[in-house]
Protein backbone atom coordinates (compact mmCIF):
# COMPACT_ATOMS: atom_id res chain seq x y z
CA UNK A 1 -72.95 -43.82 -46.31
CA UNK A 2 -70.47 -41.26 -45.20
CA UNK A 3 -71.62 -38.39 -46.39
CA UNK A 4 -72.46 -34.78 -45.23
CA UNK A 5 -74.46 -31.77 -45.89
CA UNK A 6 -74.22 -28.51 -44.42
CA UNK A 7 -76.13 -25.60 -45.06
CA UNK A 8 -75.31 -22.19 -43.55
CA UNK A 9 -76.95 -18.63 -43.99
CA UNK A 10 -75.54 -15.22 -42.35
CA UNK A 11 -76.30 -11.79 -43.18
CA UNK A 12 -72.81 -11.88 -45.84
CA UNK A 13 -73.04 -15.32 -47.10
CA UNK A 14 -75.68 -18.03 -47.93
CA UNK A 15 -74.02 -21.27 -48.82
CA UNK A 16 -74.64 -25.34 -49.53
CA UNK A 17 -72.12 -28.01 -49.00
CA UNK A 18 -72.63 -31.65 -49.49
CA UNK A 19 -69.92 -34.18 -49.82
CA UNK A 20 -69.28 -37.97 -49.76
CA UNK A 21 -65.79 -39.45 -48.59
CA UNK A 22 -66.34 -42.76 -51.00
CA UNK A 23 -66.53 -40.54 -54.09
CA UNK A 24 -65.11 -40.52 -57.24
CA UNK A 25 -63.62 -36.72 -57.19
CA UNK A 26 -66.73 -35.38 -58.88
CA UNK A 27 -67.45 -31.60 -58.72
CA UNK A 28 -69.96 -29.01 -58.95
CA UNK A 29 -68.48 -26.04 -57.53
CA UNK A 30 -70.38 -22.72 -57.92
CA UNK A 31 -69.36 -19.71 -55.14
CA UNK A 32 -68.94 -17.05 -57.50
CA UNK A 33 -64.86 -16.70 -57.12
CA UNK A 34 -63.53 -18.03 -60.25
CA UNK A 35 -59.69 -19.29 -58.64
CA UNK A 36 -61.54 -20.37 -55.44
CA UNK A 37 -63.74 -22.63 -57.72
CA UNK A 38 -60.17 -24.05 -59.00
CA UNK A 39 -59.28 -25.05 -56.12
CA UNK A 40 -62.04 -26.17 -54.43
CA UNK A 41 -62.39 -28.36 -58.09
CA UNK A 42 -58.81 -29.70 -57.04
CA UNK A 43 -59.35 -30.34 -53.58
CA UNK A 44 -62.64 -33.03 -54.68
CA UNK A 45 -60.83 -34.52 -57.61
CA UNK A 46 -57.20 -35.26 -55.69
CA UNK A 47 -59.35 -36.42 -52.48
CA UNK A 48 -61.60 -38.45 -54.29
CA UNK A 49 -64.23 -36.71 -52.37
CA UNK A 50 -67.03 -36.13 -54.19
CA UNK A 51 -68.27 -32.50 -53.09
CA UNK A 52 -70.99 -30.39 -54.17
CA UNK A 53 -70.77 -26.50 -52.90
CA UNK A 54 -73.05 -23.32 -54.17
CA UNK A 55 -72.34 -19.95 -52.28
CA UNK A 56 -74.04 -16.92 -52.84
CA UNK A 57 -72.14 -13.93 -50.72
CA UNK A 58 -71.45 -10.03 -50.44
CA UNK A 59 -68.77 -10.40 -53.14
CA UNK A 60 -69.02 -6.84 -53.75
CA UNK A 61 -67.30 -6.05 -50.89
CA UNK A 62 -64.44 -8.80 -51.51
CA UNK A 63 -64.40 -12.16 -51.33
CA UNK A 64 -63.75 -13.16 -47.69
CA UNK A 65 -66.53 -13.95 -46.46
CA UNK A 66 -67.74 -16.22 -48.95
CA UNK A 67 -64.15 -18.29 -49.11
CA UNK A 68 -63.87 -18.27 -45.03
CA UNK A 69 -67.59 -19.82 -44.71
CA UNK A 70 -67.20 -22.52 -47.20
CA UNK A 71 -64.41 -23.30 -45.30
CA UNK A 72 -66.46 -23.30 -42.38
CA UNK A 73 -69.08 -25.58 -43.88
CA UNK A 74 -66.95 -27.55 -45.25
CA UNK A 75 -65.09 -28.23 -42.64
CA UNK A 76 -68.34 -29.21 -41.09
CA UNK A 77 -69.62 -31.56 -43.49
CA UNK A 78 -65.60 -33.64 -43.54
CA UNK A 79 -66.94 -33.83 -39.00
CA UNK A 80 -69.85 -35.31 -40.13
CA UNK A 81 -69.57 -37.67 -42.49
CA UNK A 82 -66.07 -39.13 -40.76
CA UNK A 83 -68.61 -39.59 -38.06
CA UNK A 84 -66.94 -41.22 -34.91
CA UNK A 85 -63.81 -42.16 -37.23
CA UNK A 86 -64.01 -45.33 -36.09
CA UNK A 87 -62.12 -47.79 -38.62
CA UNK A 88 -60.14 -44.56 -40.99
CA UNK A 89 -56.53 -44.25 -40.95
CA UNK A 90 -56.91 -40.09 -39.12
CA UNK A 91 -53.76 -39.44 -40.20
CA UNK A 92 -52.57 -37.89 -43.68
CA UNK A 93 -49.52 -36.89 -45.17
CA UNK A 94 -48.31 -35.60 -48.53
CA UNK A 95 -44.92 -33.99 -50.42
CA UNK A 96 -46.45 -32.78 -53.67
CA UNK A 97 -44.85 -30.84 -56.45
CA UNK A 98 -46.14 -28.66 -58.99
CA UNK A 99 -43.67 -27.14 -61.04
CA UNK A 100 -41.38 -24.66 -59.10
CA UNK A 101 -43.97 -25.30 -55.87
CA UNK A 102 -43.15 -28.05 -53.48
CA UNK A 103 -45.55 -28.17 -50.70
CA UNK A 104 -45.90 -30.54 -47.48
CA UNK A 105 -49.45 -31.29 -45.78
CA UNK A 106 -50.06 -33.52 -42.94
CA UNK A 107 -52.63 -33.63 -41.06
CA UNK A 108 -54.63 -35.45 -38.19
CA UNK A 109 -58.30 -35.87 -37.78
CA UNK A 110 -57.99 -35.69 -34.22
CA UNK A 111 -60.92 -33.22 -33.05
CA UNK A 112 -58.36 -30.61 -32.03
CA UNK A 113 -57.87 -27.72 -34.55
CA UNK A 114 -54.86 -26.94 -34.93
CA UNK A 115 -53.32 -24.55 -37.96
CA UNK A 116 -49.54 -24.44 -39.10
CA UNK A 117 -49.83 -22.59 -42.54
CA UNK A 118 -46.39 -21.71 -44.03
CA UNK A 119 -47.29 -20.32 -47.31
CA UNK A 120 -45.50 -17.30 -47.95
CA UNK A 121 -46.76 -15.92 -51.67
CA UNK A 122 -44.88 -13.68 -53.98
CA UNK A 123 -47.62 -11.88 -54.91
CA UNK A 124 -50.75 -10.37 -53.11
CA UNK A 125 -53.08 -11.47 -55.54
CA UNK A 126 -53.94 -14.23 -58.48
CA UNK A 127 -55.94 -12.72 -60.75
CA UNK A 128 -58.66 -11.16 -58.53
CA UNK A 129 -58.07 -13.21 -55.63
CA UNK A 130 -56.64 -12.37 -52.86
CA UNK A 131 -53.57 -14.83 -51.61
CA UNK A 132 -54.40 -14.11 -47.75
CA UNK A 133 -57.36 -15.91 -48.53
CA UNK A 134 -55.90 -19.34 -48.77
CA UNK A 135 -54.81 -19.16 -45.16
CA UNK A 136 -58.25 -18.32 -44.38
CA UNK A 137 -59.89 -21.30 -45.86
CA UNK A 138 -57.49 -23.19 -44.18
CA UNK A 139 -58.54 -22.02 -40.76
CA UNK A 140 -61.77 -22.25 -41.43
CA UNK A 141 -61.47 -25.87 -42.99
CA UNK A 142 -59.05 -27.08 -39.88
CA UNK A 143 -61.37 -25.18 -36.95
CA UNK A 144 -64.57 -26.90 -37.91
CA UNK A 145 -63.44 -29.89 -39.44
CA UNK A 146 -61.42 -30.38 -36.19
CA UNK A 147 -58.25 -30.96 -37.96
CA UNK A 148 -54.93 -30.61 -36.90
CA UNK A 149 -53.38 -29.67 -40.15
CA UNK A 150 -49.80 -28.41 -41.30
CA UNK A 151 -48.71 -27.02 -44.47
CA UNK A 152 -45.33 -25.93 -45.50
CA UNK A 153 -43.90 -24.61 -48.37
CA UNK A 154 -40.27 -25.69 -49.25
CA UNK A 155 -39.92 -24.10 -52.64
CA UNK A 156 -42.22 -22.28 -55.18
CA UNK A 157 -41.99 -18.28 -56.49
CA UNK A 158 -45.36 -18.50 -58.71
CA UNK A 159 -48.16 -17.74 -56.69
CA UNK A 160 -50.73 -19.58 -58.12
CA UNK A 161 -48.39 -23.18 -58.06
CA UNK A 162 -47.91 -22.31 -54.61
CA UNK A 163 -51.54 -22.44 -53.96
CA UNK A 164 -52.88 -24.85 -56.08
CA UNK A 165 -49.83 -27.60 -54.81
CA UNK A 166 -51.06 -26.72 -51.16
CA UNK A 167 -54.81 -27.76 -51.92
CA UNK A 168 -53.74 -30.67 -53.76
CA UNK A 169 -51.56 -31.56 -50.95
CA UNK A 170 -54.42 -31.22 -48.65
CA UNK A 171 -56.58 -33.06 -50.76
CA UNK A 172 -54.15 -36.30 -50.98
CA UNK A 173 -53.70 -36.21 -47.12
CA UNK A 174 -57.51 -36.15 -46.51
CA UNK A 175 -57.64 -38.59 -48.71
CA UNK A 176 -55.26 -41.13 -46.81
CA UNK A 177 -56.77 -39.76 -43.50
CA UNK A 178 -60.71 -40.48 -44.52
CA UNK A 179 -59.90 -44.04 -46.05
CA UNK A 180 -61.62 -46.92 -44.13
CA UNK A 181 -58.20 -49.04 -42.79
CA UNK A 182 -58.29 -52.63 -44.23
CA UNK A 183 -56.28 -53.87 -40.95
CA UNK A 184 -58.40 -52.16 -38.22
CA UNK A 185 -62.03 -51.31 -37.91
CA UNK A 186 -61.97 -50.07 -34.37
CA UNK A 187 -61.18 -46.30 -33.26
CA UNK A 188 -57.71 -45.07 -34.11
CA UNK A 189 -56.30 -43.95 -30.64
CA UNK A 190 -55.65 -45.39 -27.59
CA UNK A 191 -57.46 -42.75 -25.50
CA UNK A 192 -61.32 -44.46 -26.81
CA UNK A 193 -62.75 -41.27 -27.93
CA UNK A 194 -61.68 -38.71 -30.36
């Protein structure tokens, strides 16, 4: 089973995160920020990763900290259940459009975090939520997932297509990176460790 379950608790955020890389997509997403629970919906169902996340946090100061540590956890949980990576593909890429948006992930599963977020938005906020956040999940996700993971814009002026093509794009490049490789079952990289 590759699977994983964190659980972390701070003095601004108490949250749950359990996930299994040979999923179906399914969802329960509960963390309180309505467009955060979008995504994170998107992010399970276009990575086939089925992922089940509650966060309680000080959302009535904003909603940072409760979006940059289920990042963290997250990130966490993808570590764990990938395990020693021995027989997945660790690498991911994906060009995915969404209306105006057209947004470029790849990404490596490499044990060195690494961010490249270009994701300029139009606007400060959708809705209630703050667009600066998106990087921040980002970091979090690619710091303790140990991910090396890029993400470019190339065209998109509506702020939510912007973000919700550059989840899905993660999502389909985790996907390809997680998958077991039907031509090789021993570590991917020539160095024996990752």
């Amino acid at each position: 089973m590759r699977t994983g379950t964190i659980t972390r608790k701070t003095s601004e955020t108490e949250i749950s995160v359990s996930i299994d890389l040979d999923g179906t997509g399914s969802a329960t997403i509960s963390t309180g920020v309505g467009f955060f629970d979008h995504m994170l919906d998107q992010l399970a169902k276009h990575s086939l990763i089925d992922m089940e996340v509650h966060a309680k946090g000080d959302l009535h100061i904003d909603d940072h900290h409760t979006v940059e540590d289920v990042g963290i956890a997250l990130g966490q949980a993808i570590a764990r259940a990938v395990g020693d990576k021995r027989g997945i593909r660790r690498y991911g890429h994906f060009a995915l459009a969404m209306d105006d948006a057209q947004i470029a992930c790849a990404l490596d599963l490499s044990a060195r975090p690494y961010l490249i977020c270009n994701l300029d938005f139009p606007t400060a906020k959708i809705g209630t939520f703050d667009t600066e956040l998106v990087r921040e999940f980002f970091q979090a996700l690619a710091t303790h997932g140990g991910i090396t993971l890029h993400i470019d814009k190339r065209h998109g002026f509506n702020s939510h297509h912007i973000a919700e093509a550059a989840f899905k794009a993660v999502a389909k490049s985790l996907r390809m990176a997680v998958e077991k490789d039907p031509r090789n079952d021993a570590l991917p990289s020539t160095k024996g460790a990752l």
